[in-house]
C-alpha atoms as a PDB file:
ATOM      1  CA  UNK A   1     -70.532 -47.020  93.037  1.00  0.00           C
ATOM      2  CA  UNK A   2     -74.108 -45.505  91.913  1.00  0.00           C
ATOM      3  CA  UNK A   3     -72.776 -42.178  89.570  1.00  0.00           C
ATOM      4  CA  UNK A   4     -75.767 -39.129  89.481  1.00  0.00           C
ATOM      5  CA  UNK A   5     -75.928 -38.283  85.300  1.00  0.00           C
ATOM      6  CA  UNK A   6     -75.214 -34.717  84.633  1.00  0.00           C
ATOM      7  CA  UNK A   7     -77.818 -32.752  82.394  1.00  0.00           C
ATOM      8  CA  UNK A   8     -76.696 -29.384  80.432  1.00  0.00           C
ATOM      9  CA  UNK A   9     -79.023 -26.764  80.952  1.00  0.00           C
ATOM     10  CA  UNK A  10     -79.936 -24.414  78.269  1.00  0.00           C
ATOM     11  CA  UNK A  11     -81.126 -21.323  78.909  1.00  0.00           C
ATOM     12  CA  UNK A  12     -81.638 -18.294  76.254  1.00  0.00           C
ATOM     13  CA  UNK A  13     -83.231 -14.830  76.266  1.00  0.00           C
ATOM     14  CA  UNK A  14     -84.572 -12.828  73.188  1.00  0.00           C
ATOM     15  CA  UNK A  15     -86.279  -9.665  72.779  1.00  0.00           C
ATOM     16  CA  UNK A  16     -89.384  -9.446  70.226  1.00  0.00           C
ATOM     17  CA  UNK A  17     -89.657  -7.155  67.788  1.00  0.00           C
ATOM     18  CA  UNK A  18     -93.175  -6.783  68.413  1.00  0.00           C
ATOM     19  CA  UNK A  19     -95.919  -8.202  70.281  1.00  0.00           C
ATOM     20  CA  UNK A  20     -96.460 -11.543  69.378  1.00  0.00           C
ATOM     21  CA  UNK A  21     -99.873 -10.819  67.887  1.00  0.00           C
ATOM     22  CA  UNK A  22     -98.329  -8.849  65.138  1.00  0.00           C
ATOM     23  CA  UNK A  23     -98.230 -10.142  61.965  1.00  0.00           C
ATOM     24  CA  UNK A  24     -94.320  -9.838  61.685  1.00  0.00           C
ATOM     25  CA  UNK A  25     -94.106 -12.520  64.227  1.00  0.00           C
ATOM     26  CA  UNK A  26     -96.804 -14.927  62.761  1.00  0.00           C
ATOM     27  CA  UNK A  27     -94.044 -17.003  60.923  1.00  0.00           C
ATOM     28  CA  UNK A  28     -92.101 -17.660  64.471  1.00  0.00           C
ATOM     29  CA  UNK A  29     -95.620 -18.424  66.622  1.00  0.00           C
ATOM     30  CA  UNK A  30     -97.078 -20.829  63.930  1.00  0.00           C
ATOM     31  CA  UNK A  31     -93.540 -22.398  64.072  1.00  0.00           C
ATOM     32  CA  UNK A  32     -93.128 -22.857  67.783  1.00  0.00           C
ATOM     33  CA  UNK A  33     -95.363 -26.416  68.205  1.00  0.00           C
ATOM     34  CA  UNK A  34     -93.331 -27.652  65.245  1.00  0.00           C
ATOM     35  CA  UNK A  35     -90.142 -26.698  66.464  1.00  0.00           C
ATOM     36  CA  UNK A  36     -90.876 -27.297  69.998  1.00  0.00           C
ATOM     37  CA  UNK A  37     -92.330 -31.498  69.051  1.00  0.00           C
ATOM     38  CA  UNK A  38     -88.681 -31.418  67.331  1.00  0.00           C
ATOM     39  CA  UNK A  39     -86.799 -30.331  70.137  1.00  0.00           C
ATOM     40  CA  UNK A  40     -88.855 -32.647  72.872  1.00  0.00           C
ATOM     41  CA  UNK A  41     -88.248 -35.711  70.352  1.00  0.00           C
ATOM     42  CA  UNK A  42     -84.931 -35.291  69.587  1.00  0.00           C
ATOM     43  CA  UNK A  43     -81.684 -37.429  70.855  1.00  0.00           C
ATOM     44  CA  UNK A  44     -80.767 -36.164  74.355  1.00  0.00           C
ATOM     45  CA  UNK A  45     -83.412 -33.943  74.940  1.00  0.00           C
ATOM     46  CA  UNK A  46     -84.270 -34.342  78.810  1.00  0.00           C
ATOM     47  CA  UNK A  47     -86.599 -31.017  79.592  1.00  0.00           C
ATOM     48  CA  UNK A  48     -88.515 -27.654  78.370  1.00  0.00           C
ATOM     49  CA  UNK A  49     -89.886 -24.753  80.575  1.00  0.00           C
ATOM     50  CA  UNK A  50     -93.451 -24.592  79.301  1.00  0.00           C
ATOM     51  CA  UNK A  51     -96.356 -22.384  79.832  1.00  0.00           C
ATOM     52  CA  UNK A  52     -99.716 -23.787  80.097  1.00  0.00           C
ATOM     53  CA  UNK A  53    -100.030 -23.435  76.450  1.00  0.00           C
ATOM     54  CA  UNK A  54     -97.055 -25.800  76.184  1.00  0.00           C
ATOM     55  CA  UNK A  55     -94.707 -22.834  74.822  1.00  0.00           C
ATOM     56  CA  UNK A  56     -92.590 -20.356  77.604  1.00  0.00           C
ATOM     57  CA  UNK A  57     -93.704 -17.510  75.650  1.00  0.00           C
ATOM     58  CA  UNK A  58     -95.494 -16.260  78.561  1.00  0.00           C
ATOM     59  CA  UNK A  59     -92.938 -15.922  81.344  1.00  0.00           C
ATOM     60  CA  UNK A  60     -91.534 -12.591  81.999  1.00  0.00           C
ATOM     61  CA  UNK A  61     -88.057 -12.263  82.954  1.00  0.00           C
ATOM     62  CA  UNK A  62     -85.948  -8.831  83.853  1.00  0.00           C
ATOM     63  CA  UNK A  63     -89.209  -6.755  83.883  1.00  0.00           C
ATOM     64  CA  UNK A  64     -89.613  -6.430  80.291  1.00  0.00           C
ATOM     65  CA  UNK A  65     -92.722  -7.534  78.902  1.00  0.00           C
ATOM     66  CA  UNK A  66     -90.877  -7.787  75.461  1.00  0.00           C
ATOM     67  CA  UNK A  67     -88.671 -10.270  76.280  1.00  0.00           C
ATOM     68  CA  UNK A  68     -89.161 -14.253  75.837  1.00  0.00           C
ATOM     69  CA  UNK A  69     -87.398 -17.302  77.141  1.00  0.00           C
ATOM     70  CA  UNK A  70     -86.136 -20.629  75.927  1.00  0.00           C
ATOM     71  CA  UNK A  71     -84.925 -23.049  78.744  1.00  0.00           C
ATOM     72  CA  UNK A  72     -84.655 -26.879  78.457  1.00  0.00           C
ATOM     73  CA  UNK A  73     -81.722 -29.868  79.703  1.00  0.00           C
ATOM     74  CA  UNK A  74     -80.087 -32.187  77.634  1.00  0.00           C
ATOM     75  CA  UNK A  75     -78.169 -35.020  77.927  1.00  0.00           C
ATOM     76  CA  UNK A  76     -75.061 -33.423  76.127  1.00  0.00           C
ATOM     77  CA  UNK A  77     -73.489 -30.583  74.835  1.00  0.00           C
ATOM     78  CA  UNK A  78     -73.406 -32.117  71.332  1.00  0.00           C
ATOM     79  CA  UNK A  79     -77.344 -33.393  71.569  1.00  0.00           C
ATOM     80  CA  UNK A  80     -78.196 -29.581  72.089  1.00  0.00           C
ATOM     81  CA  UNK A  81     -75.974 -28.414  69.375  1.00  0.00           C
ATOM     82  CA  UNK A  82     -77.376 -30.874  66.854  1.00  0.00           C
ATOM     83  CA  UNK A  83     -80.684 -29.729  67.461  1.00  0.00           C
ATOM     84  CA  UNK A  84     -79.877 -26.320  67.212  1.00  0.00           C
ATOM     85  CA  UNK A  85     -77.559 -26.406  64.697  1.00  0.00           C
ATOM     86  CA  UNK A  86     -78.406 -29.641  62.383  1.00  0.00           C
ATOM     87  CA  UNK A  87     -82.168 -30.450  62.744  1.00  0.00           C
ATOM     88  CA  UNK A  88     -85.081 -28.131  61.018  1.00  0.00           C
ATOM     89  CA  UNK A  89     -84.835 -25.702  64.276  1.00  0.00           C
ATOM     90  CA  UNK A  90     -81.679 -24.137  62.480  1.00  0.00           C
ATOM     91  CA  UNK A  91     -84.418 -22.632  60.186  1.00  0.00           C
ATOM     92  CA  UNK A  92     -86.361 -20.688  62.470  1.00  0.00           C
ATOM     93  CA  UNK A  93     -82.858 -19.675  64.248  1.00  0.00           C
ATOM     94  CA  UNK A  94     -81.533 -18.582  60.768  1.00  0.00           C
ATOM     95  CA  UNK A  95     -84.779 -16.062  60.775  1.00  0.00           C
ATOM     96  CA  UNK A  96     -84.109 -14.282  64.692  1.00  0.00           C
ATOM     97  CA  UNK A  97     -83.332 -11.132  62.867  1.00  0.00           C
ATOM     98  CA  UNK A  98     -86.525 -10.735  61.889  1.00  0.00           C
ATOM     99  CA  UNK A  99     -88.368 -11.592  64.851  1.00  0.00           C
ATOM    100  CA  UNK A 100     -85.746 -10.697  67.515  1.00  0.00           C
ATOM    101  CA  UNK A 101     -84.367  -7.235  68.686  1.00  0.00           C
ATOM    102  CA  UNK A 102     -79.960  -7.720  68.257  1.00  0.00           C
ATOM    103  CA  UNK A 103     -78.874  -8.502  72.096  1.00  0.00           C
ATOM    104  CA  UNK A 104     -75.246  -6.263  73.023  1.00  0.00           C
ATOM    105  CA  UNK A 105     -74.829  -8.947  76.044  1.00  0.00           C
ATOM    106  CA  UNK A 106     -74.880 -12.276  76.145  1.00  0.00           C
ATOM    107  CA  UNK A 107     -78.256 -13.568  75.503  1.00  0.00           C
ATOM    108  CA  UNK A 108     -77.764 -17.659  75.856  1.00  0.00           C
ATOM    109  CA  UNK A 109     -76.095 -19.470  78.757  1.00  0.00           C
ATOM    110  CA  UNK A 110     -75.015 -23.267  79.280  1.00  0.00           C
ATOM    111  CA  UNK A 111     -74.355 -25.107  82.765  1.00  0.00           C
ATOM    112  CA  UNK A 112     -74.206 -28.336  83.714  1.00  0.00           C
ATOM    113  CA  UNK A 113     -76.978 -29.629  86.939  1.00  0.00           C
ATOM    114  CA  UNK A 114     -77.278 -32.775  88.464  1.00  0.00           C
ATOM    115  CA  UNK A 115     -79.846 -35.196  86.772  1.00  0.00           C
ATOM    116  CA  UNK A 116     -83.038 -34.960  88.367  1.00  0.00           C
ATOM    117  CA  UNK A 117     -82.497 -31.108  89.154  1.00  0.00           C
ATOM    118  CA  UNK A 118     -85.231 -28.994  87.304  1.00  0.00           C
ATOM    119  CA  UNK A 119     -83.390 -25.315  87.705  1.00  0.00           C
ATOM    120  CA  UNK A 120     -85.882 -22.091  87.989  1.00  0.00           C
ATOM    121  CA  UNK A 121     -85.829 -19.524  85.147  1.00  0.00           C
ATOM    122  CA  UNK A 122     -85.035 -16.761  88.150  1.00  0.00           C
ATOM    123  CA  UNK A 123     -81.947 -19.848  88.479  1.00  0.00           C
ATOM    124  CA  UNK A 124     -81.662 -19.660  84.975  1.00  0.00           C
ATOM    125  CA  UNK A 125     -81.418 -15.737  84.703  1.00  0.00           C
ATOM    126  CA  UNK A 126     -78.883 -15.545  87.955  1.00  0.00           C
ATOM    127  CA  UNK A 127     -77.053 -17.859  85.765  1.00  0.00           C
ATOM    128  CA  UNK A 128     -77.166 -15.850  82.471  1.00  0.00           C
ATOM    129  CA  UNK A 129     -76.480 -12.734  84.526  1.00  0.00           C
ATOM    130  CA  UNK A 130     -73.462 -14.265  86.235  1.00  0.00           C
ATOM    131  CA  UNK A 131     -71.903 -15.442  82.875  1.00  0.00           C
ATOM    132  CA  UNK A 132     -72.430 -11.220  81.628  1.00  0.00           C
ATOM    133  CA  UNK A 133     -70.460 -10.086  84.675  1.00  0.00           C
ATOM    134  CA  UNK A 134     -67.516 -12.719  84.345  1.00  0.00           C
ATOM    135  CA  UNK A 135     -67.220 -14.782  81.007  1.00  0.00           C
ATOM    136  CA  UNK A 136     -67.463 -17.935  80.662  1.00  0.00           C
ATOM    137  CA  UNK A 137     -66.611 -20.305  83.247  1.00  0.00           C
ATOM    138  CA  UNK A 138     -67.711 -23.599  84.744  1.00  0.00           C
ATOM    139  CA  UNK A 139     -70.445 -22.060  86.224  1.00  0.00           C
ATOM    140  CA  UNK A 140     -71.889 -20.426  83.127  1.00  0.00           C
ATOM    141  CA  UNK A 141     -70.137 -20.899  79.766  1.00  0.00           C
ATOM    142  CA  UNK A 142     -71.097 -20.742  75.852  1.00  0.00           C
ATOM    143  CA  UNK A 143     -71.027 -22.922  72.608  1.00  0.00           C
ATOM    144  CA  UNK A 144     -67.584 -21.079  72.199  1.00  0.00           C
ATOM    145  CA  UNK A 145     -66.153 -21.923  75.215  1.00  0.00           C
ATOM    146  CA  UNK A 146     -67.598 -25.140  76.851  1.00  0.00           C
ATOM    147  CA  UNK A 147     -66.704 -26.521  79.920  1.00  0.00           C
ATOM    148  CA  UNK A 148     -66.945 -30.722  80.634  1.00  0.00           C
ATOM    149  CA  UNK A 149     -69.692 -32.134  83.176  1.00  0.00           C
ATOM    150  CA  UNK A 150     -68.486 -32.279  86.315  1.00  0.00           C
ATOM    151  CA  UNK A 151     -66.420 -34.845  87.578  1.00  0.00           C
ATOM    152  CA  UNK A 152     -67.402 -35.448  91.445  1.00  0.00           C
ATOM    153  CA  UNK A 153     -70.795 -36.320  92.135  1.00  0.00           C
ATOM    154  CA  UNK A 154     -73.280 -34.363  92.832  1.00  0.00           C
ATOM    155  CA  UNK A 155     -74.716 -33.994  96.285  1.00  0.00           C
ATOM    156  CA  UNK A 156     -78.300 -35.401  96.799  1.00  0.00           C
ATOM    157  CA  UNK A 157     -80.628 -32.529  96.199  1.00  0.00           C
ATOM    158  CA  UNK A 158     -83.610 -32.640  99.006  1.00  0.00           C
END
């Protein structure tokens, strides 16, 4: 029997301090292609939203100009957490107070898709939205509270 992989989608919302022009945000834009050639290079990594620049720092999500997006698959759970959390990326995160606006909600979502399945940011944002209004569940969960891939296989996408 041919199994479809499951991919974890990643999908993360911050709002800038400033526009990123200004010079308090130089230190995160000159870091984005190195941190970015990290993330696409590292184990697991399957996908990244990009721009035509090759960052998503241009997409606009919930009407605020202000606000920037990270979205990308992975193979695992604990490939995406040891990028975040053990690679040179955890340097830049360890800095999102001084780039980043403190978010009251939930500002990062997880959910698993069927490999092969590229979701849409407004996917991604339903998603994020979903996981504000009801906690974390199998259809939109957290580092904190994961949930497993999917056991059944998923239905053949069109």
């Amino acid at each position: 029997m041919t199994t479809t992989k499951w991919h974890l989608a990643q999908y993360n919302i911050a709002r800038l301090v400033a526009p990123l022009d200004d010079p308090r945000l130089a230190d995160f834009v000159s870091a984005l292609d190195r941190i970015n050639t990290l993330g696409d290079r590292s184990p697991g990594f399957v996908w990244r939203h990009q721009d035509a620049d090759g960052t998503s720092t241009g997409t606009r999500v919930r009407g605020d100009d202000a606000i920037i997006i990270n979205f990308t698959l992975w193979e695992s759970v604990e490939s995406l957490f040891e990028y975040a959390y053990h690679s040179a990326h955890v340097e830049v995160f360890r800095r999102r107070r001084d780039w980043f606006e403190e978010m009251r909600e939930s500002y990062l979502v997880l959910w698993w898709v069927p490999g092969g399945h590229t979701p849409s940011v407004e996917e991604a944002d339903e998603r994020l939205d979903y996981l504000r209004a009801n906690g974390p569940t199998a259809h939109a969960f957290t580092f904190k509270q994961r949930f497993p891939a999917p056991s059944v296989q998923p239905a053949a996408s069109n």
